[in-house]
Protein backbone atom coordinates (compact mmCIF):
# COMPACT_ATOMS: atom_id res chain seq x y z
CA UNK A 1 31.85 72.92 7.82
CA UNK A 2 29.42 73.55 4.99
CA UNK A 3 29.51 78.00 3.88
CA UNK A 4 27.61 79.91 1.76
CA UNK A 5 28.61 80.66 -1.78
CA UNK A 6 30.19 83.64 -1.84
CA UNK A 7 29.99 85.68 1.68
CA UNK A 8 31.83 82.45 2.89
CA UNK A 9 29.56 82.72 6.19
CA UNK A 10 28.76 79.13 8.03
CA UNK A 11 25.77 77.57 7.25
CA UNK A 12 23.50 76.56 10.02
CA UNK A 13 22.38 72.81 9.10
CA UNK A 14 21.32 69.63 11.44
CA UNK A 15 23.07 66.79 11.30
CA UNK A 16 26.81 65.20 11.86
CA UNK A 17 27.74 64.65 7.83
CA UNK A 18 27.40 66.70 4.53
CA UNK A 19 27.87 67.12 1.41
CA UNK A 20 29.00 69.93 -0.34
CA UNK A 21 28.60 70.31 -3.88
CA UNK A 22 30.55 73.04 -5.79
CA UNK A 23 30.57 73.76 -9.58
CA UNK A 24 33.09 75.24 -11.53
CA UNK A 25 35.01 75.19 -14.71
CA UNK A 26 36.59 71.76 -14.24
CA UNK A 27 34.39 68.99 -15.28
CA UNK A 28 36.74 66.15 -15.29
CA UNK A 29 40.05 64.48 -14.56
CA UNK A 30 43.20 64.31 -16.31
CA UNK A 31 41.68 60.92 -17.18
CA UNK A 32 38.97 62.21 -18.83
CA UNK A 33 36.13 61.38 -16.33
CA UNK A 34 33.96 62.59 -13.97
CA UNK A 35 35.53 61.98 -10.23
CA UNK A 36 33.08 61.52 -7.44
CA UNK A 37 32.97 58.87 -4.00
CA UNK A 38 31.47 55.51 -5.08
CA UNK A 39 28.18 55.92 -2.70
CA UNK A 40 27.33 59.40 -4.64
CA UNK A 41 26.15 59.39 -8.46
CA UNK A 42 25.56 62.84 -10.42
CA UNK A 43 23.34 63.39 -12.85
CA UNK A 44 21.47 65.62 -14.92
CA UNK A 45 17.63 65.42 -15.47
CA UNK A 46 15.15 67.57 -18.19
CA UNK A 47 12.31 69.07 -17.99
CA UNK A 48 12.62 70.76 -15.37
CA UNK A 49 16.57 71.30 -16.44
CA UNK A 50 18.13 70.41 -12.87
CA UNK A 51 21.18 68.27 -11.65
CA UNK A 52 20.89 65.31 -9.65
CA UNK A 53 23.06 64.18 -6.42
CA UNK A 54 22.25 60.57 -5.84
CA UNK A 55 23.21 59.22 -2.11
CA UNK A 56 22.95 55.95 -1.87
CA UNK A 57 21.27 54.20 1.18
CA UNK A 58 22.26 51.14 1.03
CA UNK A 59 23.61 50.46 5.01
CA UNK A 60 21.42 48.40 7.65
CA UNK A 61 18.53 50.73 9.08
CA UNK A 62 16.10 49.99 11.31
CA UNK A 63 12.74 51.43 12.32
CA UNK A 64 12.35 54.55 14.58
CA UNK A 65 9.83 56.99 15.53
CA UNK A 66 9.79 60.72 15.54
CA UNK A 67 7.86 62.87 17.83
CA UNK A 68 6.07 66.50 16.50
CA UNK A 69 4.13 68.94 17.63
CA UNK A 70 0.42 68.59 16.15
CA UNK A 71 -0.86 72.18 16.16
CA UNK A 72 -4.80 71.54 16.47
CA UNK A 73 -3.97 69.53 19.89
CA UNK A 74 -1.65 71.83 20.92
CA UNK A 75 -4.15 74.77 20.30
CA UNK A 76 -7.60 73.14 22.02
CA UNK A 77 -5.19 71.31 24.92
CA UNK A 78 -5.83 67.91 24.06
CA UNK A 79 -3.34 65.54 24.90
CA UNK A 80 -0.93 64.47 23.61
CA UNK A 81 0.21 67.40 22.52
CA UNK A 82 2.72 65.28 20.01
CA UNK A 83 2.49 62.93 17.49
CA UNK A 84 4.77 60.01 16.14
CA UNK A 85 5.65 59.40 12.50
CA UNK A 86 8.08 56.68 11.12
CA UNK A 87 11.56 57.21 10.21
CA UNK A 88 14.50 54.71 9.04
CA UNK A 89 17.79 55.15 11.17
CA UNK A 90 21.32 54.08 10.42
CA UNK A 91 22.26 50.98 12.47
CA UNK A 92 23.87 50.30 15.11
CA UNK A 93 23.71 54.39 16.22
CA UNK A 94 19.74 54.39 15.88
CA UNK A 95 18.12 56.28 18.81
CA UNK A 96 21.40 59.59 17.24
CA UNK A 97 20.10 58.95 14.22
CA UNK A 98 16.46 59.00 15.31
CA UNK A 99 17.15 62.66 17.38
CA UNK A 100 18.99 63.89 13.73
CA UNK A 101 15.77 62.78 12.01
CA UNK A 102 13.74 64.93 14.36
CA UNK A 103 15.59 67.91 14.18
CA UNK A 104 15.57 67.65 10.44
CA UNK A 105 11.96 68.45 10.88
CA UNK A 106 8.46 67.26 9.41
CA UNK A 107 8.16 66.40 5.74
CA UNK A 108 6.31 68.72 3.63
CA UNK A 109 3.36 66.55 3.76
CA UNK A 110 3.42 66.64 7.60
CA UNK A 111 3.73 70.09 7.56
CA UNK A 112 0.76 70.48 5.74
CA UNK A 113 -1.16 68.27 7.76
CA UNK A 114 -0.62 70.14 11.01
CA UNK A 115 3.00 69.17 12.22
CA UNK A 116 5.23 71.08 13.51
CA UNK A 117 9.23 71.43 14.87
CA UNK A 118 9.42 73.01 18.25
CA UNK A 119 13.18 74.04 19.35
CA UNK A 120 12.74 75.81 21.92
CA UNK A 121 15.78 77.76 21.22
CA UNK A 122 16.26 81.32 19.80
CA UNK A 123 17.81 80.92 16.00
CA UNK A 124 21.49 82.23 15.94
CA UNK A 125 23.05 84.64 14.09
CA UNK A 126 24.20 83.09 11.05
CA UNK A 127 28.27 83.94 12.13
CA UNK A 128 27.24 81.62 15.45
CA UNK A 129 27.76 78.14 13.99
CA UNK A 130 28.69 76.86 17.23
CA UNK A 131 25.37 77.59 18.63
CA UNK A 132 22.96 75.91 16.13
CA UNK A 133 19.95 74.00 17.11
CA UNK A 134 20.48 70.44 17.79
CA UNK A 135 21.69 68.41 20.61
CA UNK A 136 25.23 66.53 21.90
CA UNK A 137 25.61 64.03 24.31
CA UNK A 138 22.94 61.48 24.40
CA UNK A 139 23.60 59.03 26.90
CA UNK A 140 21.69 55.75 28.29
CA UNK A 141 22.50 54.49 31.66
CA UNK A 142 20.42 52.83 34.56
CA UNK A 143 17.48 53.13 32.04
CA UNK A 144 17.98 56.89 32.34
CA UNK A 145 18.74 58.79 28.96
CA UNK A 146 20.40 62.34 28.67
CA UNK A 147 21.16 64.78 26.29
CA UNK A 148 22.21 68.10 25.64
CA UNK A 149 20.41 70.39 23.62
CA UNK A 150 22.38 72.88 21.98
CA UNK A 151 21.61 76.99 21.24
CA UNK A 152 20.03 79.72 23.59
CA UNK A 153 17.36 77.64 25.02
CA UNK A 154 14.06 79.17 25.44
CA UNK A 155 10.40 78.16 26.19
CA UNK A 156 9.36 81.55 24.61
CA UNK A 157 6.32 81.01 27.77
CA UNK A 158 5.00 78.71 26.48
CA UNK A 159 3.99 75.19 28.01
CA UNK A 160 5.02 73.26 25.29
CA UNK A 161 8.47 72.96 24.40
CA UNK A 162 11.21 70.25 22.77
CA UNK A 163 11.11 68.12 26.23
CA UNK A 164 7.49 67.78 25.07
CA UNK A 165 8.88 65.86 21.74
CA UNK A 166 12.34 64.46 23.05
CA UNK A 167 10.88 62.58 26.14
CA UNK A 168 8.18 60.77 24.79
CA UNK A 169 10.23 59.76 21.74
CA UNK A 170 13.49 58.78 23.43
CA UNK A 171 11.08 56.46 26.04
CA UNK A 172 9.83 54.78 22.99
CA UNK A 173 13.32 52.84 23.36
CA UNK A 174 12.87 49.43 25.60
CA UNK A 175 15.76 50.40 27.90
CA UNK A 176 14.71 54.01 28.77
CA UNK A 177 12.34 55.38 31.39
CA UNK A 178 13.40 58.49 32.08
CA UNK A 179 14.47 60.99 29.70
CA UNK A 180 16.73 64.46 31.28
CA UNK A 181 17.47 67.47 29.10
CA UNK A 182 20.34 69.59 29.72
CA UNK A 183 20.94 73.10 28.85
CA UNK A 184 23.67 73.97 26.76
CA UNK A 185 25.92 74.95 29.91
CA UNK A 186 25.28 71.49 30.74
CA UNK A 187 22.31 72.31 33.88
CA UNK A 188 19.01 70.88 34.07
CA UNK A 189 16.31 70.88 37.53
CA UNK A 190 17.02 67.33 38.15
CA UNK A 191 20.57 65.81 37.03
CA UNK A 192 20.68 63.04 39.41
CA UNK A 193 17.73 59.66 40.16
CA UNK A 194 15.51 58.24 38.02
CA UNK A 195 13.13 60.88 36.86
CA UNK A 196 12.87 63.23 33.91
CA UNK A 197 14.14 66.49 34.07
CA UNK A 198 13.98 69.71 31.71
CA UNK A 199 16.53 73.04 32.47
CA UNK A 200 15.11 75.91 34.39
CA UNK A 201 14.87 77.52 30.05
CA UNK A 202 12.42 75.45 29.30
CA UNK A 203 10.12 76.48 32.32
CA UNK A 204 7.15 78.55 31.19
């Protein structure tokens, strides 16, 4: 569990690994060097003054998509209401790694050109770190994928909402058709057959 500086409090971050990267008066080891794990380098860079953390990458990816929300389609009604961008994904675990890209959120650049992340869940308080936004559980059976999503899920009344993103990208996969989204008490309209399904909180 990642906590701010300080107050101590959880942070509330996507994903399943982290780093956390402390500074203090040690700089070194009895042996004289800087300690860190072999796939992270650290650095310092000028102008701008800044230190570096350097993850490597190097692990098999493959290609995946991510779904947004494009705002100008969303606001006139044209469909799709979503559009896909590329992403890499850690192999063999691509389509978890694919939903932790898309809950990471558009790039700046996508941002800027009209995409946008749609939750569908009311933020937590900060003290709530079991009840971040993100999603456990994905599942693929009978060409039927599921998933949890986790928080206080919400459609805010609106028409669009994360199914809108998750069920178009998880049927880009060649063995899914359907796509069902659970609440986080584990409920959606349709649990059972092959067809997709939202929870009764993402209704408008």
């Amino acid at each position: 569990m990642v906590r701010f500086d300080g107050a101590g409090t959880p942070m509330n971050l996507h994903g399943n690994a982290f780093i956390e990267v402390q500074f203090g008066a040690l700089a070194h080891t009895r042996a004289g060097r800087l300690s860190y794990r072999d796939p992270v380098r650290t650095f310092t860079l000028t102008r701008p003054s800044r230190y570096v953390v350097d993850v490597s990458t190097a692990f098999p990816q493959a290609s995946a998509r991510v779904d947004f929300v494009d705002e100008d389609r969303a606001a006139s009604g044209r469909e799709p209401v979503v559009r896909h961008v590329p992403r890499r994904a850690p192999v063999p675990a691509v389509a978890r790694g694919q939903l932790h890209r898309f809950y990471a959120g558009p790039t700046p650049a996508e941002e800027r050109d009209g995409l946008l992340l749609v939750t569908s869940t009311v933020p937590p308080p900060s003290s709530e770190v079991r009840d971040r936004t993100g999603f456990r559980r994905l599942r693929v059976s009978g060409r039927v994928a599921s998933l949890v999503i986790t928080g206080q899920c919400s459609s805010g009344g609106s028409t669009i909402t994360v199914a809108n993103e998750l069920q178009p990208m998880l049927r880009s996969w060649p063995t899914v058709d359907f796509v069902k989204v659970f609440d986080r008490a584990g409920t959606t309209e349709e649990p059972a057959g092959r067809s997709d399904s939202i929870p009764e909180c993402l209704e408008p």
